[in-house]
PDB file of N, CA and C in Angstrom:
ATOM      1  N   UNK A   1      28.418 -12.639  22.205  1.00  0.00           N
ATOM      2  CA  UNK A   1      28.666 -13.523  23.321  1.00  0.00           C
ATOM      3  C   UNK A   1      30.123 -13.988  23.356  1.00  0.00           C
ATOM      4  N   UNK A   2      30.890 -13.869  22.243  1.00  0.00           N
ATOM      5  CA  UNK A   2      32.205 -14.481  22.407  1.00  0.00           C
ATOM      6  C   UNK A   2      32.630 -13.657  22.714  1.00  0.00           C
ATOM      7  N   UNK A   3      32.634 -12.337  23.270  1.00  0.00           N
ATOM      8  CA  UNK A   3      33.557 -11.499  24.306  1.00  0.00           C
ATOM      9  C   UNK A   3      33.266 -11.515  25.675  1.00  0.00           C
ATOM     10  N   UNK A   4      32.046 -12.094  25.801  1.00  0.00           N
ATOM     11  CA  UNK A   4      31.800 -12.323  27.452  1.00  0.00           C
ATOM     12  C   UNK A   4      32.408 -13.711  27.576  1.00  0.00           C
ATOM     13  N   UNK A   5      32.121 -14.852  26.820  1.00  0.00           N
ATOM     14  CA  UNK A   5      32.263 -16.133  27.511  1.00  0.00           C
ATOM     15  C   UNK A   5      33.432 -17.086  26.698  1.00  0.00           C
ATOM     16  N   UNK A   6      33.892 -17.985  27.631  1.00  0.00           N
ATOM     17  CA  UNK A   6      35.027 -18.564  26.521  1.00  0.00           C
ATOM     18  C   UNK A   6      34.801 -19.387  26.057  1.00  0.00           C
ATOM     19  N   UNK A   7      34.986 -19.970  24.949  1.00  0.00           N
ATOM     20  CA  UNK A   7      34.585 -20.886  24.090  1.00  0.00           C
ATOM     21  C   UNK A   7      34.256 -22.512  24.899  1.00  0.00           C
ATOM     22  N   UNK A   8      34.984 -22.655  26.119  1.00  0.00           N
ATOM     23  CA  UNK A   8      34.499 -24.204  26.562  1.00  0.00           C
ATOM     24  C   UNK A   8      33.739 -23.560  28.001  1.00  0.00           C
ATOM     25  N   UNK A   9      32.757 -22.322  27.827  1.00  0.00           N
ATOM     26  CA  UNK A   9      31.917 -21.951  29.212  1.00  0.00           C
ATOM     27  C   UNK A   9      31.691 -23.549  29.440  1.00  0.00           C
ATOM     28  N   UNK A  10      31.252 -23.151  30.827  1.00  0.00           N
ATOM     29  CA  UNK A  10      30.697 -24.399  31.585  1.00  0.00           C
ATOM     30  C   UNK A  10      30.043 -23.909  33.134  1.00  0.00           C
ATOM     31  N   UNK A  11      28.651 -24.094  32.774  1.00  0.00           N
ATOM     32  CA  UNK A  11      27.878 -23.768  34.152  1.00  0.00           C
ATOM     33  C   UNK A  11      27.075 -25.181  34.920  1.00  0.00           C
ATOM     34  N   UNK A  12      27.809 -24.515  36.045  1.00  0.00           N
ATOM     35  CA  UNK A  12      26.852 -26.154  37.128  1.00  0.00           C
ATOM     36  C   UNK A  12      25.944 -25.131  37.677  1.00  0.00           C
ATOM     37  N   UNK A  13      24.691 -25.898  37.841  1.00  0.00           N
ATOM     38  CA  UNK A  13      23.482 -25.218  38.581  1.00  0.00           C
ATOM     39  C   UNK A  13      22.467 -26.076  39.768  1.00  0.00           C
ATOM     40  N   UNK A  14      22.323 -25.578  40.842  1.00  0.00           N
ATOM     41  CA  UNK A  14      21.839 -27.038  41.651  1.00  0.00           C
ATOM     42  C   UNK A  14      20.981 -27.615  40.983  1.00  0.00           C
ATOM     43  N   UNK A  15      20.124 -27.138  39.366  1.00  0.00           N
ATOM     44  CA  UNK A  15      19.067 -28.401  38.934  1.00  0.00           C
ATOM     45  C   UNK A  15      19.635 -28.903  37.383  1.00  0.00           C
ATOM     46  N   UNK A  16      20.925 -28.103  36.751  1.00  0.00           N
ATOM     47  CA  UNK A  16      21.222 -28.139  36.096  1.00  0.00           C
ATOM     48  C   UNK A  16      22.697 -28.609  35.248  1.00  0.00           C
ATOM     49  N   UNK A  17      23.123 -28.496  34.456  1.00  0.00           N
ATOM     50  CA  UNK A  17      24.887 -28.783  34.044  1.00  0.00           C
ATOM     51  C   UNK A  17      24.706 -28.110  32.961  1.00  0.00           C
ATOM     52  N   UNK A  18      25.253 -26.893  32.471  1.00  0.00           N
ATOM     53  CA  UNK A  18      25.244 -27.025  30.604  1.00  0.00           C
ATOM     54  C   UNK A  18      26.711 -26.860  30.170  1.00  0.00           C
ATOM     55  N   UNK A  19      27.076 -27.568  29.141  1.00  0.00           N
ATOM     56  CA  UNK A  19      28.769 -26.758  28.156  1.00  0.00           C
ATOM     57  C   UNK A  19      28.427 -26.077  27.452  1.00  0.00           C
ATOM     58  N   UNK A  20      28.761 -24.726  27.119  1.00  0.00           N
ATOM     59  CA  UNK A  20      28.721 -23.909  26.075  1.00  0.00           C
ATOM     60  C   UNK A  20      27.459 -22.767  26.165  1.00  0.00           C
ATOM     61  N   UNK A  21      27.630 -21.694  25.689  1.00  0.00           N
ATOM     62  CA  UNK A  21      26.252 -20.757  25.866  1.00  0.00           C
ATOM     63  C   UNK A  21      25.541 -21.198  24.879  1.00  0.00           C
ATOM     64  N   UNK A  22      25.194 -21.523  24.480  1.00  0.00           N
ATOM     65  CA  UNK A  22      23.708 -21.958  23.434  1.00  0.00           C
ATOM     66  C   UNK A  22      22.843 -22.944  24.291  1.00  0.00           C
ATOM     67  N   UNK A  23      23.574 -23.767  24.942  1.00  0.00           N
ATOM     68  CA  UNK A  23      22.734 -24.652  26.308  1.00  0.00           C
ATOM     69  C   UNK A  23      22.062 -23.712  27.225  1.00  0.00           C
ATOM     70  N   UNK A  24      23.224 -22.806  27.815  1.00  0.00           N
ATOM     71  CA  UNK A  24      22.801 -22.046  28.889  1.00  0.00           C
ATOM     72  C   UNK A  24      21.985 -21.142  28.705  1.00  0.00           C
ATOM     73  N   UNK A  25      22.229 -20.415  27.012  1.00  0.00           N
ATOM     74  CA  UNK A  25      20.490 -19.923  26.746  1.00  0.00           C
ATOM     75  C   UNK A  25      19.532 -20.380  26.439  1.00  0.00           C
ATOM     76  N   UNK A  26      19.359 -21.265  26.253  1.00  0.00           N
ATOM     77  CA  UNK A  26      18.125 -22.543  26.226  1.00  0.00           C
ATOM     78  C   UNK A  26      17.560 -22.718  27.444  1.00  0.00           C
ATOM     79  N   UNK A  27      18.416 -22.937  28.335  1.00  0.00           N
ATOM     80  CA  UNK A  27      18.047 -22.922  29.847  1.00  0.00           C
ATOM     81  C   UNK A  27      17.422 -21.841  30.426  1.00  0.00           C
ATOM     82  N   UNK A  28      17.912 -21.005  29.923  1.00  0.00           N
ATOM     83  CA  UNK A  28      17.640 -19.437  30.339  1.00  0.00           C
ATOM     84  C   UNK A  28      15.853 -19.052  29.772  1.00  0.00           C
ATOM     85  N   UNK A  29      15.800 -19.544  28.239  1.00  0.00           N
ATOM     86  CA  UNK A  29      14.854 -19.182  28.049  1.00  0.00           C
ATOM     87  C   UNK A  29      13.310 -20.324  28.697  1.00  0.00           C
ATOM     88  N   UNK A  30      14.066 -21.659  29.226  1.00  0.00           N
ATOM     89  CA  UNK A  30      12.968 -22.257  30.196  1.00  0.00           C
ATOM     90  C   UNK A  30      12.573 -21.624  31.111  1.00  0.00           C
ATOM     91  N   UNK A  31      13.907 -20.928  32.108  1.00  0.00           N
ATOM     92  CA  UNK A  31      12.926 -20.650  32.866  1.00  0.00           C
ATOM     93  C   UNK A  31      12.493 -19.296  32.587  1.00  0.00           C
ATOM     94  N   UNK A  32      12.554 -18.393  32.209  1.00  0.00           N
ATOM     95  CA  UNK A  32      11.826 -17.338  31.595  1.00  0.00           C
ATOM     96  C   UNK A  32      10.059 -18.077  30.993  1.00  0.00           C
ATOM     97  N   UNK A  33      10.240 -19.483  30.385  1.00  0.00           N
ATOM     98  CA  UNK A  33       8.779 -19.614  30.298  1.00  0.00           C
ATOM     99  C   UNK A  33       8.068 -20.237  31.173  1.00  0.00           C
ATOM    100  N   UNK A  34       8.290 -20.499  32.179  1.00  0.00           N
ATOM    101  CA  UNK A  34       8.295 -21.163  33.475  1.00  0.00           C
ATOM    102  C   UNK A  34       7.691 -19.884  34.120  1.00  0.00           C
ATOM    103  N   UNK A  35       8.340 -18.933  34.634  1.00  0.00           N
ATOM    104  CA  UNK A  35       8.045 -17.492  35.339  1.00  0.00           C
ATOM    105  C   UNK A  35       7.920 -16.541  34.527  1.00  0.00           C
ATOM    106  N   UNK A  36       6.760 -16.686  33.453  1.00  0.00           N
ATOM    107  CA  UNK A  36       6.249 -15.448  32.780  1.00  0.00           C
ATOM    108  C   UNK A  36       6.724 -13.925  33.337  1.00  0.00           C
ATOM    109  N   UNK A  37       7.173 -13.300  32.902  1.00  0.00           N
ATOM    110  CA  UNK A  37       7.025 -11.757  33.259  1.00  0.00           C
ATOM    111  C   UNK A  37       7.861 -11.529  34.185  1.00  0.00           C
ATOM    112  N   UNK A  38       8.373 -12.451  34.846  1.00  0.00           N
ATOM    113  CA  UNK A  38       9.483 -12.386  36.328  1.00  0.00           C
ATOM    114  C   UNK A  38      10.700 -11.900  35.352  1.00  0.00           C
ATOM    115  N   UNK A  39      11.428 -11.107  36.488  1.00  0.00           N
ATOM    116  CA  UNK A  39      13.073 -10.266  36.049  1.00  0.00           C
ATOM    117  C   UNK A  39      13.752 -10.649  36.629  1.00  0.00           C
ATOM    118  N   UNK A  40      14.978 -11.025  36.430  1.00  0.00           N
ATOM    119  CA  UNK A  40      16.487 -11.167  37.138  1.00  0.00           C
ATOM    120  C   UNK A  40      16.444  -9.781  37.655  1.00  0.00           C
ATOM    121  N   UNK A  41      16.582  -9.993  39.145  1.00  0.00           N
ATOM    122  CA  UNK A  41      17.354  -8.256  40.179  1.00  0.00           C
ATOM    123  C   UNK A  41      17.984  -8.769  41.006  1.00  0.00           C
ATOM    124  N   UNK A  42      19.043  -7.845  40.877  1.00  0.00           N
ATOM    125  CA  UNK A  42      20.200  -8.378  42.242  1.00  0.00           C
ATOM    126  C   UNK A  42      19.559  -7.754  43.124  1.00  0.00           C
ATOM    127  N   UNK A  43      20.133  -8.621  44.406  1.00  0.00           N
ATOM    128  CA  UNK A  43      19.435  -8.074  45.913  1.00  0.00           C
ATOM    129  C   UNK A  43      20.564  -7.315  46.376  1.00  0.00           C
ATOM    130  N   UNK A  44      22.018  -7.674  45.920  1.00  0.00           N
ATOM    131  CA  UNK A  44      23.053  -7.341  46.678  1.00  0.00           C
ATOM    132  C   UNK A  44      24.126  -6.689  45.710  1.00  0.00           C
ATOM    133  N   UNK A  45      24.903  -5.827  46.099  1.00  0.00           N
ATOM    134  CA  UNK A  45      26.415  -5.738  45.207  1.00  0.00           C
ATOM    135  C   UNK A  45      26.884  -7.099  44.874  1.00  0.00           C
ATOM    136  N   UNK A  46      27.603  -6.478  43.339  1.00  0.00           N
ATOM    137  CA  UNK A  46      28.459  -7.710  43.168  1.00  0.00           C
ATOM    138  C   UNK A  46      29.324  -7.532  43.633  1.00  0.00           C
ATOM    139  N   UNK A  47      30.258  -8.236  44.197  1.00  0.00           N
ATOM    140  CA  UNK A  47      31.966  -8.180  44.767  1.00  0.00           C
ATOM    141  C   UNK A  47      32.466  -8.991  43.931  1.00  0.00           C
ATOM    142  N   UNK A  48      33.756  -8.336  43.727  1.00  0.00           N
ATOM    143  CA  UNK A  48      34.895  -8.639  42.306  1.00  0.00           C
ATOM    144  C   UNK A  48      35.897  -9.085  43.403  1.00  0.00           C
ATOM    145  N   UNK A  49      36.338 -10.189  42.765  1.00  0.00           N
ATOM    146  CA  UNK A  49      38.020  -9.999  42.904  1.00  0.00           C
ATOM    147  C   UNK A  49      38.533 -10.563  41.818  1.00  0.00           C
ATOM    148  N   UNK A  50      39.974 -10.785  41.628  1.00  0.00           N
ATOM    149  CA  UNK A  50      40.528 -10.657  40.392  1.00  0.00           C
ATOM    150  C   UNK A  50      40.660 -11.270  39.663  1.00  0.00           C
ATOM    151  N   UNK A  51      40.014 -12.561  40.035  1.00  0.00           N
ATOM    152  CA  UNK A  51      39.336 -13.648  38.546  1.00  0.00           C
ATOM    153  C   UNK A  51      38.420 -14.149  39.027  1.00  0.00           C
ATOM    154  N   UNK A  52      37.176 -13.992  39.878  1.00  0.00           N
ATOM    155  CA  UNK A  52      35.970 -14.133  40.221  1.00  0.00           C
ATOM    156  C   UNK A  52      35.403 -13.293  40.252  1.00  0.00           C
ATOM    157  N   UNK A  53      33.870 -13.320  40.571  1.00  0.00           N
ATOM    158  CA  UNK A  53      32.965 -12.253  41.221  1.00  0.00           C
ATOM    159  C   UNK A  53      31.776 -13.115  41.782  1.00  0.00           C
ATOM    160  N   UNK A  54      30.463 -12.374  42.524  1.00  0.00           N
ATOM    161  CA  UNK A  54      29.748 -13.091  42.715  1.00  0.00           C
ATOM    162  C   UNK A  54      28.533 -11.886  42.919  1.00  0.00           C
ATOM    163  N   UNK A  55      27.270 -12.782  42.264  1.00  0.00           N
ATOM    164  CA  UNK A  55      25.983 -11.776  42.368  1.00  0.00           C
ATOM    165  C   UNK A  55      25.180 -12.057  42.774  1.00  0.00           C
ATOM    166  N   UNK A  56      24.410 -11.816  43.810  1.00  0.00           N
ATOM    167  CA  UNK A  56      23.465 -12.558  44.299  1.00  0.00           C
ATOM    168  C   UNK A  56      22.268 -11.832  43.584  1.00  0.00           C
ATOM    169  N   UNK A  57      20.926 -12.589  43.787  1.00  0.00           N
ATOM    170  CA  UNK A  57      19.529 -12.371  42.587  1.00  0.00           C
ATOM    171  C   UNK A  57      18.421 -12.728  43.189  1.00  0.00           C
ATOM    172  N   UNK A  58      17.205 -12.347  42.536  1.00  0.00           N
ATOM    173  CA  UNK A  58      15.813 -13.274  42.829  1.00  0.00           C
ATOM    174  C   UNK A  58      15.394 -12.779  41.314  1.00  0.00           C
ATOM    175  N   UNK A  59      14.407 -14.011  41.250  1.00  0.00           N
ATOM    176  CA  UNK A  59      13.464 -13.919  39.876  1.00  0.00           C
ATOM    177  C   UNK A  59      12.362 -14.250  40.713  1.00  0.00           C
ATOM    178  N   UNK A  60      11.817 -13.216  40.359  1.00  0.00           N
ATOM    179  CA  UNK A  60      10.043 -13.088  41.444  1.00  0.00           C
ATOM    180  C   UNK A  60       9.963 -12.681  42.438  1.00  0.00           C
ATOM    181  N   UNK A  61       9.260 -13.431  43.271  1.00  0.00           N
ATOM    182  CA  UNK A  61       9.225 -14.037  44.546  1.00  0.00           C
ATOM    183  C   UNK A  61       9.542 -15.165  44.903  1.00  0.00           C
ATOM    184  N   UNK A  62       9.466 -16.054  44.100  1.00  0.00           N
ATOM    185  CA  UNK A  62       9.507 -16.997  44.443  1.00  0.00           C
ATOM    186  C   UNK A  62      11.172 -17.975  44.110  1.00  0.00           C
ATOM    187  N   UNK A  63      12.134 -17.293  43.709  1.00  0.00           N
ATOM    188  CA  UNK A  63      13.366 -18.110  43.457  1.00  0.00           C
ATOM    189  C   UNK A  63      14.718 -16.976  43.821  1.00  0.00           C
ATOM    190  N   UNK A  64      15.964 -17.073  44.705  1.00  0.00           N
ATOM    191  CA  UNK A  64      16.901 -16.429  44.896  1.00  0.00           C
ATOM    192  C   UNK A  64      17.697 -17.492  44.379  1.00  0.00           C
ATOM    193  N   UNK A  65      18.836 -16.392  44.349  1.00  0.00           N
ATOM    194  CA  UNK A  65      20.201 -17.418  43.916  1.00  0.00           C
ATOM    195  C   UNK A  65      21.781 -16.543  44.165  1.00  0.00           C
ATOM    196  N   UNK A  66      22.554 -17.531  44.085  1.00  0.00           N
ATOM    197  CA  UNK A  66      24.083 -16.489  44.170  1.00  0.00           C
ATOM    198  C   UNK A  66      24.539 -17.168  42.743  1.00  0.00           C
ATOM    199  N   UNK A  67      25.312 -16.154  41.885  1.00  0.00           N
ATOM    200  CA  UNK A  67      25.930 -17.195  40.968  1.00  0.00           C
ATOM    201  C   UNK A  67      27.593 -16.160  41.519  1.00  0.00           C
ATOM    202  N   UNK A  68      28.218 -17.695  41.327  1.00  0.00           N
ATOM    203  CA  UNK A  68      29.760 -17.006  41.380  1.00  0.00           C
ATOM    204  C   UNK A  68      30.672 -17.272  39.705  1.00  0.00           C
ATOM    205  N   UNK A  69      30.862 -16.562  39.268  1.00  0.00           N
ATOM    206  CA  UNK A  69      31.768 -16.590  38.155  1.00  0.00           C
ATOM    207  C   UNK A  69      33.480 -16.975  38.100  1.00  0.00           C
ATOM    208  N   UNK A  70      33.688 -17.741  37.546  1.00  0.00           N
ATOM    209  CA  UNK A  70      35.267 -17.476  37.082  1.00  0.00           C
ATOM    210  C   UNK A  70      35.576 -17.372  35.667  1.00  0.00           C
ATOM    211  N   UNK A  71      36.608 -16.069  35.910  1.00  0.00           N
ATOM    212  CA  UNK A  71      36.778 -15.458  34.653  1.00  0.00           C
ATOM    213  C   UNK A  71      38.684 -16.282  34.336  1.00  0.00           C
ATOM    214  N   UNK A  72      38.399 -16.200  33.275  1.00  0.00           N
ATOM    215  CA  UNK A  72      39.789 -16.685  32.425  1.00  0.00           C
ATOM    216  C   UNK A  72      40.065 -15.638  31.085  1.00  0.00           C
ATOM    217  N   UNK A  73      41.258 -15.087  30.703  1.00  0.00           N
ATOM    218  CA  UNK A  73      41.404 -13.955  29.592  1.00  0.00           C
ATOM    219  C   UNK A  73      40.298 -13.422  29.224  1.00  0.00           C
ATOM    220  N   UNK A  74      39.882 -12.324  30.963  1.00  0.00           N
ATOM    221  CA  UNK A  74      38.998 -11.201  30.587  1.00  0.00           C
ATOM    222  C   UNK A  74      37.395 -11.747  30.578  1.00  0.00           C
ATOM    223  N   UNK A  75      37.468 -12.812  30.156  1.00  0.00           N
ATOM    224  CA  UNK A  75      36.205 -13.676  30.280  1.00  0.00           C
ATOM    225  C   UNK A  75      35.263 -14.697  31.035  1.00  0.00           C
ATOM    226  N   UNK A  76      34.347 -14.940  30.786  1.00  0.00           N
ATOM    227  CA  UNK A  76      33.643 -15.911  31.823  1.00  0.00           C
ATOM    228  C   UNK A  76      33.926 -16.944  31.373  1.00  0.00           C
ATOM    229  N   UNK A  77      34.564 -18.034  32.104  1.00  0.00           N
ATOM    230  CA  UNK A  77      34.805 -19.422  31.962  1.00  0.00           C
ATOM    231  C   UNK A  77      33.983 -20.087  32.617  1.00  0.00           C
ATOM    232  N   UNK A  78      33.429 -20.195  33.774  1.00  0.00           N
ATOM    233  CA  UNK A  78      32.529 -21.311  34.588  1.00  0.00           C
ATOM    234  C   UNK A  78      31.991 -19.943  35.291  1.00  0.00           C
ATOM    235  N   UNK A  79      30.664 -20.929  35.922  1.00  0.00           N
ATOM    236  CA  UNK A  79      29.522 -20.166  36.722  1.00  0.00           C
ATOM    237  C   UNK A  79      29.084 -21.557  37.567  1.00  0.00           C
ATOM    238  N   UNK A  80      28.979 -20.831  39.076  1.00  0.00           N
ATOM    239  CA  UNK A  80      28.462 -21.809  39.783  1.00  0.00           C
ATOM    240  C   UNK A  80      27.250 -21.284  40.429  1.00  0.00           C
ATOM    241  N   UNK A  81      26.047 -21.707  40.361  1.00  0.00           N
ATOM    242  CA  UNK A  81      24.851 -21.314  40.247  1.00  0.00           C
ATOM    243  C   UNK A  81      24.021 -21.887  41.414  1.00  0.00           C
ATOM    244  N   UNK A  82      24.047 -21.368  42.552  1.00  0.00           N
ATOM    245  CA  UNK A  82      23.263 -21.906  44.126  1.00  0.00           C
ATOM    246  C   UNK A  82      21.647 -21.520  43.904  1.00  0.00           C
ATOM    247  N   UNK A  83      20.793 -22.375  43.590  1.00  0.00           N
ATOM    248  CA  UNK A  83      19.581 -22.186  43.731  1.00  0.00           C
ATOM    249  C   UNK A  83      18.712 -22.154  44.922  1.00  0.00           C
ATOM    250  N   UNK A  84      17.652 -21.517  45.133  1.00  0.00           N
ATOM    251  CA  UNK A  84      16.737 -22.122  46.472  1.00  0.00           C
ATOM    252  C   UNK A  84      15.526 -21.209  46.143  1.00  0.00           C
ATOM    253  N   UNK A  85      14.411 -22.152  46.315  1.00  0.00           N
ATOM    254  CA  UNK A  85      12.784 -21.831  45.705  1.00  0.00           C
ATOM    255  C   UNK A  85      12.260 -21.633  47.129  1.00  0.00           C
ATOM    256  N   UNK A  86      11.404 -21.081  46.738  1.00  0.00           N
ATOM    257  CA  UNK A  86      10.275 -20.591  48.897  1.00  0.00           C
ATOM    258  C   UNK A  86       9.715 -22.457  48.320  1.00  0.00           C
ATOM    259  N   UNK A  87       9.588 -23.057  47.742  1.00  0.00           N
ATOM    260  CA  UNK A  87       9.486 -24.874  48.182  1.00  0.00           C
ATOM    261  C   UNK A  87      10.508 -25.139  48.968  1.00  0.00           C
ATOM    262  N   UNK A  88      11.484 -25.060  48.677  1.00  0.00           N
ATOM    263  CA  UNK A  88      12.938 -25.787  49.606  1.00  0.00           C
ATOM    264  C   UNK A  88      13.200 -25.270  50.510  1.00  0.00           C
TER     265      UNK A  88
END
């Protein structure tokens, strides 16, 4: 993980905040137990540009999302994480 992310990552999420990846996989593995058996699939290309990108996703049916990245030396520094459930 320390070649993907930089040591002060930092992700905002519309239900969430974490510093550091050990939060954000903690988070990760909630909702994985939350939506048994559901997969992260992008719906769309990612589009790059040259210190961002952005991917849009669904887990299930029931949750899409866009996350946009900014990268700092090669790496992921922040993630901004747009949620929306078929509730909202």
């Amino acid at each position: 993980m320390k070649k993907t992310y930089t040591t002060d990552f930092h992700i905002t999420d519309t239900h969430f905040e974490n510093f550091g990846i050990i939060d954000f996989n903690r988070t990760i593995d909630q909702i994985h137990e939350q939506a048994p058996g559901a997969k992260f699939v992008l719906t769309a290309d990612i589009i790059l540009l040259k210190h961002a990108a952005k991917a849009v996703w669904k887990l299930g049916d029931t949750i899409a999302g866009e996350d946009i990245f900014l990268f700092r030396d090669g790496k992921i520094a922040r993630m901004l994480v747009f949620i929306k459930t078929n509730e909202e």
